[in-house]
PDB file of N, CA and C in Angstrom:
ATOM      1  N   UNK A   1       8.130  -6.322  17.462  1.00  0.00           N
ATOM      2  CA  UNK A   1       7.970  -7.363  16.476  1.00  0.00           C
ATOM      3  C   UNK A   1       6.817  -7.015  15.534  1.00  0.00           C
ATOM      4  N   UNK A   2       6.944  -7.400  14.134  1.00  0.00           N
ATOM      5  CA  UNK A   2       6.447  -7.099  13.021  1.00  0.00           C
ATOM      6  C   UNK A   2       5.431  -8.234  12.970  1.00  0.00           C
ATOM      7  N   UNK A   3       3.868  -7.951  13.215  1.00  0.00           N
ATOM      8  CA  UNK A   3       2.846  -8.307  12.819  1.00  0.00           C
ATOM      9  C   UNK A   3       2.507  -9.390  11.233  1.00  0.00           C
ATOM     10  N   UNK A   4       2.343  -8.136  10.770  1.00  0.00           N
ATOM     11  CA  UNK A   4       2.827  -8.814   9.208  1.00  0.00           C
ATOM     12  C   UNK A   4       3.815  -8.803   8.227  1.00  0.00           C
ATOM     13  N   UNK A   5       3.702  -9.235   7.497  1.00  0.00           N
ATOM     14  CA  UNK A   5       5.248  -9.182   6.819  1.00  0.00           C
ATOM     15  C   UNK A   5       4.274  -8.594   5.349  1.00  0.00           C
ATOM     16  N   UNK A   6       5.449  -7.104   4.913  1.00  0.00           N
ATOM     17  CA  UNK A   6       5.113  -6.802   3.663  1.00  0.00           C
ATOM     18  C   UNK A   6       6.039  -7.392   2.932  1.00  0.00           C
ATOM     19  N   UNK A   7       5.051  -7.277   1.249  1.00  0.00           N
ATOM     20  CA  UNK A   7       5.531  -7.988   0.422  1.00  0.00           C
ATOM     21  C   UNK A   7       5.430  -6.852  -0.793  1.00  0.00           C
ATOM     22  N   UNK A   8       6.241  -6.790  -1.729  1.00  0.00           N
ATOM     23  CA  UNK A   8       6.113  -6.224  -2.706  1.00  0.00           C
ATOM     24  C   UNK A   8       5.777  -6.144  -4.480  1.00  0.00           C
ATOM     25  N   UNK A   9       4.927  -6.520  -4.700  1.00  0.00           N
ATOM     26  CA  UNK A   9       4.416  -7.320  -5.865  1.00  0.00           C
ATOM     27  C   UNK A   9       5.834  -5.972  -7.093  1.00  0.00           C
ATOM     28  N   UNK A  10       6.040  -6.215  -8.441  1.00  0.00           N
ATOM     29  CA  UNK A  10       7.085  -5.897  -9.581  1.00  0.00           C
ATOM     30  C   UNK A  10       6.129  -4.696  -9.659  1.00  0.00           C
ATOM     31  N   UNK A  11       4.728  -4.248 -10.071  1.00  0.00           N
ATOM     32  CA  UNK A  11       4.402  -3.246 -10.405  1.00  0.00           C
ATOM     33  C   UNK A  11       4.518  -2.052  -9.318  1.00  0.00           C
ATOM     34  N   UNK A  12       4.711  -2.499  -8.299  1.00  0.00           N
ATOM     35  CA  UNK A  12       4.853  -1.614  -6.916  1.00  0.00           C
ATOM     36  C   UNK A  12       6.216  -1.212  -7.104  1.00  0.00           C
ATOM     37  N   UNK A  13       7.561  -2.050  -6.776  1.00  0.00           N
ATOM     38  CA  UNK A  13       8.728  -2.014  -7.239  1.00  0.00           C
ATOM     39  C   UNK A  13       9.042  -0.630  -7.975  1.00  0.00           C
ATOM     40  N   UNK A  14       8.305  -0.534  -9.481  1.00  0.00           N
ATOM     41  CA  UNK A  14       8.131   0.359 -10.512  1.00  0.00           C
ATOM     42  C   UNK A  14       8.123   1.360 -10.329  1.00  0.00           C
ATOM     43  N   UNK A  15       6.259   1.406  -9.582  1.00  0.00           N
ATOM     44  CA  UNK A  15       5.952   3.083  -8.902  1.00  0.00           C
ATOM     45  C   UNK A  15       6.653   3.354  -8.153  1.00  0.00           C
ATOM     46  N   UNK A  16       7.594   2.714  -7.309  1.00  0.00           N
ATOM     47  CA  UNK A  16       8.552   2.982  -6.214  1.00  0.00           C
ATOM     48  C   UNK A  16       9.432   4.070  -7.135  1.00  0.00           C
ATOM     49  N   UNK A  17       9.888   3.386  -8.155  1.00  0.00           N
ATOM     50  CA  UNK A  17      11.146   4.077  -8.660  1.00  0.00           C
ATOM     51  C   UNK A  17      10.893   5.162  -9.015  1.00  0.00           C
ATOM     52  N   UNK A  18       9.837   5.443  -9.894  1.00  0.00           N
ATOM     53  CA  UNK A  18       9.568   6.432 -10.252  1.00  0.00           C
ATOM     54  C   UNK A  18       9.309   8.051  -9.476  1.00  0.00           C
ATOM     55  N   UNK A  19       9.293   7.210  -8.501  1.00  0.00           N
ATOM     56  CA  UNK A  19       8.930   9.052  -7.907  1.00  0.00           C
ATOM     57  C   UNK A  19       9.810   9.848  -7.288  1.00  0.00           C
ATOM     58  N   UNK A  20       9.290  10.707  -6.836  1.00  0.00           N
ATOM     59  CA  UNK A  20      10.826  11.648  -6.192  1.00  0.00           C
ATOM     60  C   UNK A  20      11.260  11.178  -4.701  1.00  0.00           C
ATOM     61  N   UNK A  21      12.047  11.578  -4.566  1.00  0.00           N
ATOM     62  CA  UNK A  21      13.222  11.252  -3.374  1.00  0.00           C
ATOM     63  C   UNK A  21      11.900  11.703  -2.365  1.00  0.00           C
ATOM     64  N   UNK A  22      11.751  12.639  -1.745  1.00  0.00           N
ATOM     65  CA  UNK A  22      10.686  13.123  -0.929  1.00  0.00           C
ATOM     66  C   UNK A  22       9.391  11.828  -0.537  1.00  0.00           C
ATOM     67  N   UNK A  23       8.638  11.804  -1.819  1.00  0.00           N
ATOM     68  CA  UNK A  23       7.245  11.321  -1.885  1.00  0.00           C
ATOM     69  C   UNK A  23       7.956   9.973  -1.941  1.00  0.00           C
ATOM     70  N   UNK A  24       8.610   9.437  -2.093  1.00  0.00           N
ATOM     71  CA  UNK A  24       9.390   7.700  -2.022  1.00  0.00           C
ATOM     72  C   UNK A  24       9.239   7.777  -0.287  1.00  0.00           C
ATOM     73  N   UNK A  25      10.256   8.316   0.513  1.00  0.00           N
ATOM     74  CA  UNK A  25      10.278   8.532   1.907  1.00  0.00           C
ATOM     75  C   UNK A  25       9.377   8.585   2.461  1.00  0.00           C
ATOM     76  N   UNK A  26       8.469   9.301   2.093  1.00  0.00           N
ATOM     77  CA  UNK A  26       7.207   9.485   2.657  1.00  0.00           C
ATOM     78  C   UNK A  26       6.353   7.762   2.502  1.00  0.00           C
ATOM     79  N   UNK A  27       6.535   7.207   1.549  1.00  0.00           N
ATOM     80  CA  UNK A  27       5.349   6.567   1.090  1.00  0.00           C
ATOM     81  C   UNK A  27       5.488   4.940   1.612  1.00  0.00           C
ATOM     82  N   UNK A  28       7.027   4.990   1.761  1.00  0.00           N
ATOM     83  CA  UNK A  28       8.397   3.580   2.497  1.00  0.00           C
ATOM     84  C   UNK A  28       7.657   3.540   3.925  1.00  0.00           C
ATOM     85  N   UNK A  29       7.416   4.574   4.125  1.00  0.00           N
ATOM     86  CA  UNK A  29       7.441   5.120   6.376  1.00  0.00           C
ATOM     87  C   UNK A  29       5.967   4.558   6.243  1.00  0.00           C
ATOM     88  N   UNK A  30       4.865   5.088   5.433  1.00  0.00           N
ATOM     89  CA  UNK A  30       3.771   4.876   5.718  1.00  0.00           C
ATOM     90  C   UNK A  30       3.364   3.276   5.567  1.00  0.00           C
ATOM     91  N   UNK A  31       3.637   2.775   3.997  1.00  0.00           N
ATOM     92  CA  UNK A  31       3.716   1.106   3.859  1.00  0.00           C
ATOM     93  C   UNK A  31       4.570   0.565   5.123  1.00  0.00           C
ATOM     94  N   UNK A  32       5.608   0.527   5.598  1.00  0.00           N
ATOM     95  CA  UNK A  32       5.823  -0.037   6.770  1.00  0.00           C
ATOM     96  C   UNK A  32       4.903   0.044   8.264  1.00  0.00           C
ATOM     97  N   UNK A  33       4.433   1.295   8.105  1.00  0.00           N
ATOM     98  CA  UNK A  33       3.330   0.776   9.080  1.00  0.00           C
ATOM     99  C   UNK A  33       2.201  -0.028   9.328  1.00  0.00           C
ATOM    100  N   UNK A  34       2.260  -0.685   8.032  1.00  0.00           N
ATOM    101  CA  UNK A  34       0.967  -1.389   7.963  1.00  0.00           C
ATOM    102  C   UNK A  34       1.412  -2.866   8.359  1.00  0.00           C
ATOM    103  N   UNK A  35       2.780  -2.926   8.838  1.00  0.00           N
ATOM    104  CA  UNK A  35       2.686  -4.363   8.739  1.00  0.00           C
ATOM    105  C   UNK A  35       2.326  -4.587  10.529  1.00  0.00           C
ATOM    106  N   UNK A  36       2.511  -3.237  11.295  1.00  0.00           N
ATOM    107  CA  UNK A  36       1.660  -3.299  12.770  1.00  0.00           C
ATOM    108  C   UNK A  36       0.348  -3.476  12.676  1.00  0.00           C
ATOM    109  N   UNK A  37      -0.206  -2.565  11.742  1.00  0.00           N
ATOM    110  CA  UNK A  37      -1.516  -1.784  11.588  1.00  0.00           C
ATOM    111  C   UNK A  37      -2.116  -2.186  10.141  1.00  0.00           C
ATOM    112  N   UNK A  38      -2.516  -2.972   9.800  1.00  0.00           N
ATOM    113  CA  UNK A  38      -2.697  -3.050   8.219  1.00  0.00           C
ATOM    114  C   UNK A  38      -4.031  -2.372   7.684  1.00  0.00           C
ATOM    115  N   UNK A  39      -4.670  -2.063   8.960  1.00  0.00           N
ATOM    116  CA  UNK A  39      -6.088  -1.056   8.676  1.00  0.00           C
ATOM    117  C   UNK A  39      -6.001  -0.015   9.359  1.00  0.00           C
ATOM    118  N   UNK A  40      -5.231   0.955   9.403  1.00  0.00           N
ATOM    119  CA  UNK A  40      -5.230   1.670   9.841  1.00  0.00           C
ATOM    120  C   UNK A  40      -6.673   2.693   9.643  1.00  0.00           C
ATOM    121  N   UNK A  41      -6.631   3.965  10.580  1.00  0.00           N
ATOM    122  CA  UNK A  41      -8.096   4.656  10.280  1.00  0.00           C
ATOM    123  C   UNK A  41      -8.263   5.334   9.096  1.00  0.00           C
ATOM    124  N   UNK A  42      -7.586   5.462   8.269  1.00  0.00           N
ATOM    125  CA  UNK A  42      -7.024   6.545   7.509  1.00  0.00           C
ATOM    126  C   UNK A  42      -7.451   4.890   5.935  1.00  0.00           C
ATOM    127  N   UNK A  43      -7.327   3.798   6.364  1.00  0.00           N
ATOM    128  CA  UNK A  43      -7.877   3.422   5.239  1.00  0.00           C
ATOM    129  C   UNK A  43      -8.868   2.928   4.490  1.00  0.00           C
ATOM    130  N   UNK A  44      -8.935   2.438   3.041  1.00  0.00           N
ATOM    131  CA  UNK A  44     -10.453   2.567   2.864  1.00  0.00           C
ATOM    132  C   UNK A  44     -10.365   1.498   1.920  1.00  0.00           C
ATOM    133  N   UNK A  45     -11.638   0.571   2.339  1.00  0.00           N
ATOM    134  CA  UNK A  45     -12.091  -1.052   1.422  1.00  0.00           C
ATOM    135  C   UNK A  45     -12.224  -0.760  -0.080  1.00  0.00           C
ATOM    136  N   UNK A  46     -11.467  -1.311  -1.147  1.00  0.00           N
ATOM    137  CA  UNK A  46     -11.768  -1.022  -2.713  1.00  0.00           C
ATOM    138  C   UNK A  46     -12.856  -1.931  -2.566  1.00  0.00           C
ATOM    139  N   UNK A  47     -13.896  -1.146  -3.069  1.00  0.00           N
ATOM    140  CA  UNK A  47     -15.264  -1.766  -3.414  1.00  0.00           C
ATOM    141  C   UNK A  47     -15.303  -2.446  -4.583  1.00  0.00           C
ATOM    142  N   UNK A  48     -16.227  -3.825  -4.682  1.00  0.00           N
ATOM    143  CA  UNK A  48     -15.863  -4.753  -5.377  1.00  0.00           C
ATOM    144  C   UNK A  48     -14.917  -5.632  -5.253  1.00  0.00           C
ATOM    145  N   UNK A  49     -14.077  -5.512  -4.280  1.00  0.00           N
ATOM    146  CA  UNK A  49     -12.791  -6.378  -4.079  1.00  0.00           C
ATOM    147  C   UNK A  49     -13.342  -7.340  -2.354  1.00  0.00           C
ATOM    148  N   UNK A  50     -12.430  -8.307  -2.291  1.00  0.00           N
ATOM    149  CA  UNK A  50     -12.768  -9.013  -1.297  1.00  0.00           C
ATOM    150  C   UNK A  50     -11.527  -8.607  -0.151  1.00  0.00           C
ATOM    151  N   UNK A  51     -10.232  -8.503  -0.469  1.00  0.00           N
ATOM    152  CA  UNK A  51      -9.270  -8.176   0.352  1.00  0.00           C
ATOM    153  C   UNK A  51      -8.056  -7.008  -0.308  1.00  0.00           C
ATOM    154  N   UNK A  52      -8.561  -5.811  -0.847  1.00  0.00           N
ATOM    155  CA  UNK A  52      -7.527  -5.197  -1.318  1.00  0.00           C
ATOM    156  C   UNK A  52      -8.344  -3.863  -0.452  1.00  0.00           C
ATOM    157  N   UNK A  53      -7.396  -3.055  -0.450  1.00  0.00           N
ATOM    158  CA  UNK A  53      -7.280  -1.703   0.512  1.00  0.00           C
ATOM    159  C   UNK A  53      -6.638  -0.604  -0.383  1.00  0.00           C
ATOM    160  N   UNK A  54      -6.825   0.687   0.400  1.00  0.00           N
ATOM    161  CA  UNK A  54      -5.905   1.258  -0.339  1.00  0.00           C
ATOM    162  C   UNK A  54      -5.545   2.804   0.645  1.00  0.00           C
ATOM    163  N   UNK A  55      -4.856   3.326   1.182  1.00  0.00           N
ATOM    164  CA  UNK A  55      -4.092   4.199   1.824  1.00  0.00           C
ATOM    165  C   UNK A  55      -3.738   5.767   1.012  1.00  0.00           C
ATOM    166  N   UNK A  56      -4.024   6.183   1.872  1.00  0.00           N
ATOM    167  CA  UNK A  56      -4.149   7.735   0.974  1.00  0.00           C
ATOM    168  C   UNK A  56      -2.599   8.488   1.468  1.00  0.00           C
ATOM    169  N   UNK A  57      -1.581   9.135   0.506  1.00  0.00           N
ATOM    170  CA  UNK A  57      -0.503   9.250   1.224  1.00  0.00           C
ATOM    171  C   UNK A  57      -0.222  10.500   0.423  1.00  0.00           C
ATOM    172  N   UNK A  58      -0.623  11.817   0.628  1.00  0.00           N
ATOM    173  CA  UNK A  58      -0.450  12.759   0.115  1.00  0.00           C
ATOM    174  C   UNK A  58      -1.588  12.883  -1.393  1.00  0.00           C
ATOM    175  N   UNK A  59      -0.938  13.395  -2.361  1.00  0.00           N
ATOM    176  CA  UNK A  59      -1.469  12.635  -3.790  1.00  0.00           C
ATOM    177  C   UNK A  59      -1.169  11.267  -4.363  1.00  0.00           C
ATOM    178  N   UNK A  60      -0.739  10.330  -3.272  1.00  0.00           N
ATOM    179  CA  UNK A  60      -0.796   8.954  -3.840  1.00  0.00           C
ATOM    180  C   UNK A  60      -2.116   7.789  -3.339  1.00  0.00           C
ATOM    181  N   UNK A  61      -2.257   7.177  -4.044  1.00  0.00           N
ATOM    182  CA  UNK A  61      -2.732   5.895  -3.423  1.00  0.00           C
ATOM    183  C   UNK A  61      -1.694   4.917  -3.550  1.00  0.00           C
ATOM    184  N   UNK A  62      -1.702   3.977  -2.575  1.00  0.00           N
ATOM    185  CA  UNK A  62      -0.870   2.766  -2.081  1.00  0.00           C
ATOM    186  C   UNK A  62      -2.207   1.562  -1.659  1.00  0.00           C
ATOM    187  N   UNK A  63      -2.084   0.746  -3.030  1.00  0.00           N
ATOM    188  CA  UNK A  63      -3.151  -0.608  -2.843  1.00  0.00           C
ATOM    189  C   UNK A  63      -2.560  -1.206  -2.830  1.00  0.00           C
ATOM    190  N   UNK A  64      -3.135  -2.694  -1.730  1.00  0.00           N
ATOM    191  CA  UNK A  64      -2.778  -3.244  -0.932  1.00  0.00           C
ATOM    192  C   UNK A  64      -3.537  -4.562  -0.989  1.00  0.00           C
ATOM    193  N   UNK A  65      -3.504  -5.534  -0.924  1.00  0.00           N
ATOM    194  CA  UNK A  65      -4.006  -6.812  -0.401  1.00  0.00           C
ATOM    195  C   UNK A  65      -3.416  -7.558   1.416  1.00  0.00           C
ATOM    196  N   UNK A  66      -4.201  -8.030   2.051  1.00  0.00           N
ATOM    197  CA  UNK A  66      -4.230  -8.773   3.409  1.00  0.00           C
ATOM    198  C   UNK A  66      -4.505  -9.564   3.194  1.00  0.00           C
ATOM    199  N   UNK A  67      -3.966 -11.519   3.394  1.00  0.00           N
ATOM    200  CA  UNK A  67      -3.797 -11.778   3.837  1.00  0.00           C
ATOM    201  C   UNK A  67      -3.962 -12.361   5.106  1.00  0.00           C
ATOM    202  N   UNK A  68      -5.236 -12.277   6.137  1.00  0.00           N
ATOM    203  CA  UNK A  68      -4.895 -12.844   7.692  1.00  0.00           C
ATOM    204  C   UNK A  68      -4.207 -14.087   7.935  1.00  0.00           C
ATOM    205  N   UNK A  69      -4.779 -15.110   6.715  1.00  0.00           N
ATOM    206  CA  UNK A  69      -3.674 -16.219   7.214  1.00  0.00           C
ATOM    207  C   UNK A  69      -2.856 -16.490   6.893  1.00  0.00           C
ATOM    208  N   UNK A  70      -1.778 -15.896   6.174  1.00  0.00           N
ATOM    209  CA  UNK A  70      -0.409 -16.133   5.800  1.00  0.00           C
ATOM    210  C   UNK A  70       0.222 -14.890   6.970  1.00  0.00           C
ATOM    211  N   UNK A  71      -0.438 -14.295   7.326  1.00  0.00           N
ATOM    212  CA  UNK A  71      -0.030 -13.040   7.793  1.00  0.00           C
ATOM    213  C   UNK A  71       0.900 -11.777   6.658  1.00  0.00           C
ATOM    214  N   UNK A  72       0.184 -11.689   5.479  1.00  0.00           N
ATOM    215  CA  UNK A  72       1.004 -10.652   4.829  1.00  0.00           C
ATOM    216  C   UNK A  72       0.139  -9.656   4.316  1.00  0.00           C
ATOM    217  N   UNK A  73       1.207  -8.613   3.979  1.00  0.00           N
ATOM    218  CA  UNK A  73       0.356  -7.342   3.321  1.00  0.00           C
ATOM    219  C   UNK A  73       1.021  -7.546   1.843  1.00  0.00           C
ATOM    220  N   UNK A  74       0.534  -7.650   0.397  1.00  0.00           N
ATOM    221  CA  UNK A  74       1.246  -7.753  -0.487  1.00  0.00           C
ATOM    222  C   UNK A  74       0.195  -6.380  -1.293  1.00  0.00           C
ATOM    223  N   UNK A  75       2.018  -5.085  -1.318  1.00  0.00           N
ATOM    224  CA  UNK A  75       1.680  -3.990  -1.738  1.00  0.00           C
ATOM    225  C   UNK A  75       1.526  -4.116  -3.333  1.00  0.00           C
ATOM    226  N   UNK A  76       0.437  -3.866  -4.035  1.00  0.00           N
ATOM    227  CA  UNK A  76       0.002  -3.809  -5.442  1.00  0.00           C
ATOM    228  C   UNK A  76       0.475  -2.848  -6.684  1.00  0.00           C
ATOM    229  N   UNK A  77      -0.068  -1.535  -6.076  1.00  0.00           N
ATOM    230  CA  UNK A  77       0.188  -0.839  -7.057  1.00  0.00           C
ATOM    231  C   UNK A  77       0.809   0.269  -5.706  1.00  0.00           C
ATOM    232  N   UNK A  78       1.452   1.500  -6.493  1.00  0.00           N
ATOM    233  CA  UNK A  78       1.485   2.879  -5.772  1.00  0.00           C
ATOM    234  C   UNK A  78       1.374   3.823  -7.142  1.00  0.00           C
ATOM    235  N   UNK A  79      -0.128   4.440  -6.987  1.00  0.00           N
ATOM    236  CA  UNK A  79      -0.334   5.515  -7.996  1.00  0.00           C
ATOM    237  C   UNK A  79      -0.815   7.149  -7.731  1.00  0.00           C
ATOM    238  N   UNK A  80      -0.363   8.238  -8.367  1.00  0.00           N
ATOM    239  CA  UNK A  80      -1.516   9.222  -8.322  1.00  0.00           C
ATOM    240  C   UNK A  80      -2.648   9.062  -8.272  1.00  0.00           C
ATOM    241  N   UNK A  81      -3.920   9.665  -7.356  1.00  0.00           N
ATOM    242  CA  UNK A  81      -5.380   9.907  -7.499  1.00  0.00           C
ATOM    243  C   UNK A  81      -5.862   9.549  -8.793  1.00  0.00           C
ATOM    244  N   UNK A  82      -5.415  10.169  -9.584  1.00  0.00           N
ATOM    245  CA  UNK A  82      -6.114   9.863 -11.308  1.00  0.00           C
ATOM    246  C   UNK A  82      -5.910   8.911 -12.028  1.00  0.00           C
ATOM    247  N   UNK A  83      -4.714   7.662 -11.328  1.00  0.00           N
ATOM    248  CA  UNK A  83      -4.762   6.537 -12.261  1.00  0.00           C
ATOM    249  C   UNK A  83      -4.803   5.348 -11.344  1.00  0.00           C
ATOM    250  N   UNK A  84      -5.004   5.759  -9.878  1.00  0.00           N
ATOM    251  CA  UNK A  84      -5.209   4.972  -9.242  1.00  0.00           C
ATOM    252  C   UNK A  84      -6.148   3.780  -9.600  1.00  0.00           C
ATOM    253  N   UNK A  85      -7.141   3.893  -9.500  1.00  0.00           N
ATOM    254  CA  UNK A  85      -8.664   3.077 -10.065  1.00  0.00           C
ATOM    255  C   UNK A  85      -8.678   2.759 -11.610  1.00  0.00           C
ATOM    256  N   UNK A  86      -8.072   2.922 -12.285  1.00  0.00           N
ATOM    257  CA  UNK A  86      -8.293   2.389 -13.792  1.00  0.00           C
ATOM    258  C   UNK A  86      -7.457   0.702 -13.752  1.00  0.00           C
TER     259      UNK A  86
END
């Protein structure tokens, strides 16, 4: 049983589409793990923010907001390193 429930905000949706068949697969497997694990070790607090995260998945970032009391992960953006943070 699934911990939290992900959610997918329209700009996530987007970056979804855009990428290749490979790095999509890859990036589906890893966001689903977070709804066991939503901190996994591997992730890291956006500074300045109160509840957004962000997951390193090859050359992507995958930001994230939690949730504890609704119980959700609502995925934000999915970008390359270089446009991640702007």
């Amino acid at each position: 049983m699934r911990v939290y429930e992900i959610l997918l905000e329209r700009a996530a949706e987007r970056d979804l589409k855009r990428l290749p068949t490979s790095d999509f697969k890859r990036i589906i497997s890893e966001i689903s793990k977070l709804a066991d694990s939503p901190r996994p070790t591997s992730c890291r607090k956006i500074t300045g923010s109160k509840n957004d995260w962000r997951i390193r998945v090859g050359d992507y970032r995958v930001i994230y907001e939690i949730d504890n009391n609704a119980r959700n992960i609502k995925v934000m953006r999915i970008r390359q390193r270089e446009d991640a943070y702007r």
